[in-house]
C-alpha atoms as a PDB file:
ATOM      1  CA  UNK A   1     -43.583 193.552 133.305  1.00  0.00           C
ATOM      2  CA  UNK A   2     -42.064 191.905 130.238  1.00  0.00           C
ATOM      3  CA  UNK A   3     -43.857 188.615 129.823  1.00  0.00           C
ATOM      4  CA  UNK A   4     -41.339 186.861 127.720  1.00  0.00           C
ATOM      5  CA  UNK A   5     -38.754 187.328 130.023  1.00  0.00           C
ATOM      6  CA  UNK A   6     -41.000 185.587 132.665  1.00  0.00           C
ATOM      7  CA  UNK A   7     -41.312 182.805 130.845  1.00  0.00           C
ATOM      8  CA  UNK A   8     -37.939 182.540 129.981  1.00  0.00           C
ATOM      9  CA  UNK A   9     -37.451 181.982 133.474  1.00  0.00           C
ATOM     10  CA  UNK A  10     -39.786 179.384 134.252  1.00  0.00           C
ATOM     11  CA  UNK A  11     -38.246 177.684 131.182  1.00  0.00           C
ATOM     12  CA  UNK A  12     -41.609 178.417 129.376  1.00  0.00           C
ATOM     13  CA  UNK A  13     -41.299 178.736 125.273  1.00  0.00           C
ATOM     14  CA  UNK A  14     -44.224 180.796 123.220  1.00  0.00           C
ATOM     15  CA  UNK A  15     -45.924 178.305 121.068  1.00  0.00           C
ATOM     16  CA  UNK A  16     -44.981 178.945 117.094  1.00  0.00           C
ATOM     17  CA  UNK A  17     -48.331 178.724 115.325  1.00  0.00           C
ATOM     18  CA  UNK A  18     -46.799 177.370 112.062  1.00  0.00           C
ATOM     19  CA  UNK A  19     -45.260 174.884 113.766  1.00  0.00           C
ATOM     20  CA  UNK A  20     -47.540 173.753 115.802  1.00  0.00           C
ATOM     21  CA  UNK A  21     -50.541 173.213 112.670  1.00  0.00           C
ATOM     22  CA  UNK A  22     -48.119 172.189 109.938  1.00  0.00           C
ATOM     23  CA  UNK A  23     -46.094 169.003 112.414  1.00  0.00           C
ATOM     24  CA  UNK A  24     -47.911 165.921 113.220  1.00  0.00           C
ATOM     25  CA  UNK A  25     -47.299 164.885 116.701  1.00  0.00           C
ATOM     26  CA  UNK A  26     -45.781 161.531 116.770  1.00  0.00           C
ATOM     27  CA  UNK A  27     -45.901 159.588 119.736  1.00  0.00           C
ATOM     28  CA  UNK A  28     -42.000 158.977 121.242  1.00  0.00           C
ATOM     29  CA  UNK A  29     -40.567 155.475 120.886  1.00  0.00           C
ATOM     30  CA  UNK A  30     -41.216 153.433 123.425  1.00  0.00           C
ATOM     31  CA  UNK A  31     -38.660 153.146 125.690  1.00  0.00           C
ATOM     32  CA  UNK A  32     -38.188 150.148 128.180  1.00  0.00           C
ATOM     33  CA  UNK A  33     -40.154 150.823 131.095  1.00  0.00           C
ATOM     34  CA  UNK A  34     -37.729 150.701 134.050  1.00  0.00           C
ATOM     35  CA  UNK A  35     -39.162 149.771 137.497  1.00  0.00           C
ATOM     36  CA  UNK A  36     -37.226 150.661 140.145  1.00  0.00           C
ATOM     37  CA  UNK A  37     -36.842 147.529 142.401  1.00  0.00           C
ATOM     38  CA  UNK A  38     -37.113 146.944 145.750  1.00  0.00           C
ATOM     39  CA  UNK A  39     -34.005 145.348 147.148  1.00  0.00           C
ATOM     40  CA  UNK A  40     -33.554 143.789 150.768  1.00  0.00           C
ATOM     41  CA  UNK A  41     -30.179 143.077 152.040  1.00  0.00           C
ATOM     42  CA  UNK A  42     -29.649 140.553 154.982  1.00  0.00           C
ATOM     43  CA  UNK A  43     -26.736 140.808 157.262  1.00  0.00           C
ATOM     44  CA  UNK A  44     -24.420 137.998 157.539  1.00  0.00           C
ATOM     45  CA  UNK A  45     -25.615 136.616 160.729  1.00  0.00           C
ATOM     46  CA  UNK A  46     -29.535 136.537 158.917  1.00  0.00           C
ATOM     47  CA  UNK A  47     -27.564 134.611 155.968  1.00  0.00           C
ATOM     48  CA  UNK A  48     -25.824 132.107 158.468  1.00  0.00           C
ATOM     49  CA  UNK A  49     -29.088 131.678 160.644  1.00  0.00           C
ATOM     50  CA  UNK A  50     -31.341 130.923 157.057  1.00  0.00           C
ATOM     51  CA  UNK A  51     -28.538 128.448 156.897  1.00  0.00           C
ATOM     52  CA  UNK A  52     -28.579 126.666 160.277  1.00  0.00           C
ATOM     53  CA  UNK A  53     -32.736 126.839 160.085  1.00  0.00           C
ATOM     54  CA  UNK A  54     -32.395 124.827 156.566  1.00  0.00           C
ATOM     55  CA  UNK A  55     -29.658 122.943 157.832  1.00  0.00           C
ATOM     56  CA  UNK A  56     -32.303 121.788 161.327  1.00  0.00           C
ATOM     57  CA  UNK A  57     -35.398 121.549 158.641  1.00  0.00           C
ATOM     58  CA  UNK A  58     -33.337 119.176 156.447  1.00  0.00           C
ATOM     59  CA  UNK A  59     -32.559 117.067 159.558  1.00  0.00           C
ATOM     60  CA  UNK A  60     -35.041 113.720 160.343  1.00  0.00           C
ATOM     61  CA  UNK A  61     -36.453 113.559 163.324  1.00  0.00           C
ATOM     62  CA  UNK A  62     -35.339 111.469 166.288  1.00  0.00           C
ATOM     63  CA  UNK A  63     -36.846 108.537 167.606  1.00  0.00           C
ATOM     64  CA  UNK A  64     -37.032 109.058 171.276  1.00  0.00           C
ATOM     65  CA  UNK A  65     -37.450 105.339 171.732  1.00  0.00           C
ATOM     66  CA  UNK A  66     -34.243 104.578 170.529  1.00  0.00           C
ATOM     67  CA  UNK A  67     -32.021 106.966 171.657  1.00  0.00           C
ATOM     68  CA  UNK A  68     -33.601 105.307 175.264  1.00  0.00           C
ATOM     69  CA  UNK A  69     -32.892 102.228 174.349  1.00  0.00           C
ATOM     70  CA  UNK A  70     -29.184 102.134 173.479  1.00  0.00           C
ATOM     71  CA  UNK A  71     -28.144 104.912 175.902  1.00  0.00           C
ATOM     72  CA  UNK A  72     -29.996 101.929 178.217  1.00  0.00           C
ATOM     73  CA  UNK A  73     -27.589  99.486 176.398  1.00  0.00           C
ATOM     74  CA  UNK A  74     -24.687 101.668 176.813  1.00  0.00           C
ATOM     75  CA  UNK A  75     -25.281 102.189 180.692  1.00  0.00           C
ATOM     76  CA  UNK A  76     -24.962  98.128 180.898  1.00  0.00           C
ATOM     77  CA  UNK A  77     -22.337  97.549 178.731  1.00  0.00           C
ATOM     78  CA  UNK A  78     -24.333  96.014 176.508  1.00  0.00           C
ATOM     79  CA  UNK A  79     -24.123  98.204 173.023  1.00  0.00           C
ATOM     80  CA  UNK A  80     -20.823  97.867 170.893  1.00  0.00           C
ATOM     81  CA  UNK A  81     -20.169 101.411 171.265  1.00  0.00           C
ATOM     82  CA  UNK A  82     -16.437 101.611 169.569  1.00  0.00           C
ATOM     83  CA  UNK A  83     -17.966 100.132 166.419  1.00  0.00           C
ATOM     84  CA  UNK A  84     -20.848 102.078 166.160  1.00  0.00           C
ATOM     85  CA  UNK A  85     -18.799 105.145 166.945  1.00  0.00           C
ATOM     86  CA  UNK A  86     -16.238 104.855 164.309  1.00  0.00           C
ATOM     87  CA  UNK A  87     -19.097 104.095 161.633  1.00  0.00           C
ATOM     88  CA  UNK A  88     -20.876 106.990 163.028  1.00  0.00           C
ATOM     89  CA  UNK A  89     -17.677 109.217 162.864  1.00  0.00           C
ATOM     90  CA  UNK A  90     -17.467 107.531 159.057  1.00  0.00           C
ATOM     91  CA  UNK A  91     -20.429 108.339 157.577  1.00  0.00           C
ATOM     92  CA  UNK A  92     -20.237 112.244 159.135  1.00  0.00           C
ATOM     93  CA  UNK A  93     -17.050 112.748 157.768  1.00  0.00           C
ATOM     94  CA  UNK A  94     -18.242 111.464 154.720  1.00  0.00           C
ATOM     95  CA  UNK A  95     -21.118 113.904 154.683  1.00  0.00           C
ATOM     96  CA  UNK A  96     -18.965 116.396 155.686  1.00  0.00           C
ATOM     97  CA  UNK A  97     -20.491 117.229 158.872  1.00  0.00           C
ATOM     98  CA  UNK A  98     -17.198 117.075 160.938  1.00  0.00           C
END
């Protein structure tokens, strides 16, 4: 069996002896390390639901005892509902909700 030509196959090179004492090994430049990333992709429906859940988290709470009170008001007659409504409608235009 020829040795060389088993080497050659592995891709294996003989070592030259004057090479090898006469070189100083130098250590390669550094190059930047690269990381491979992990990357996570959301659907569109996950990117509209983060959206409505920020959208509900950004909204105050409501105060039971008012909503009672004028839908109370608004059984009787009593609450000036056409005024409220078109500052309501107003402001949520304004905000851009409608």
């Amino acid at each position: 069996m020829n040795i060389s030509r088993a080497l050659s196959a592995y891709g294996a090179r003989p070592i030259d002896a004057a090479v090898k004492n006469n070189s100083k090994k130098e250590a390669p430049a550094k190059a930047a390390a690269t990381v491979p990333h992990e990357q996570v992709v959301l659907s569109s429906e996950a990117q509209s639901f983060r959206k409505v859940m920020e959208a509900v988290d950004a909204t105050p709470e409501v105060r039971i005892p008012l909503v009672e009170e004028i839908s109370q008001k608004i059984k009787l007659n009593g609450y000036p509902f056409e005024t409220k409504l078109y500052k309501a409608l107003e402001k949520m235009i304004e905000a851009k909700i409608v």
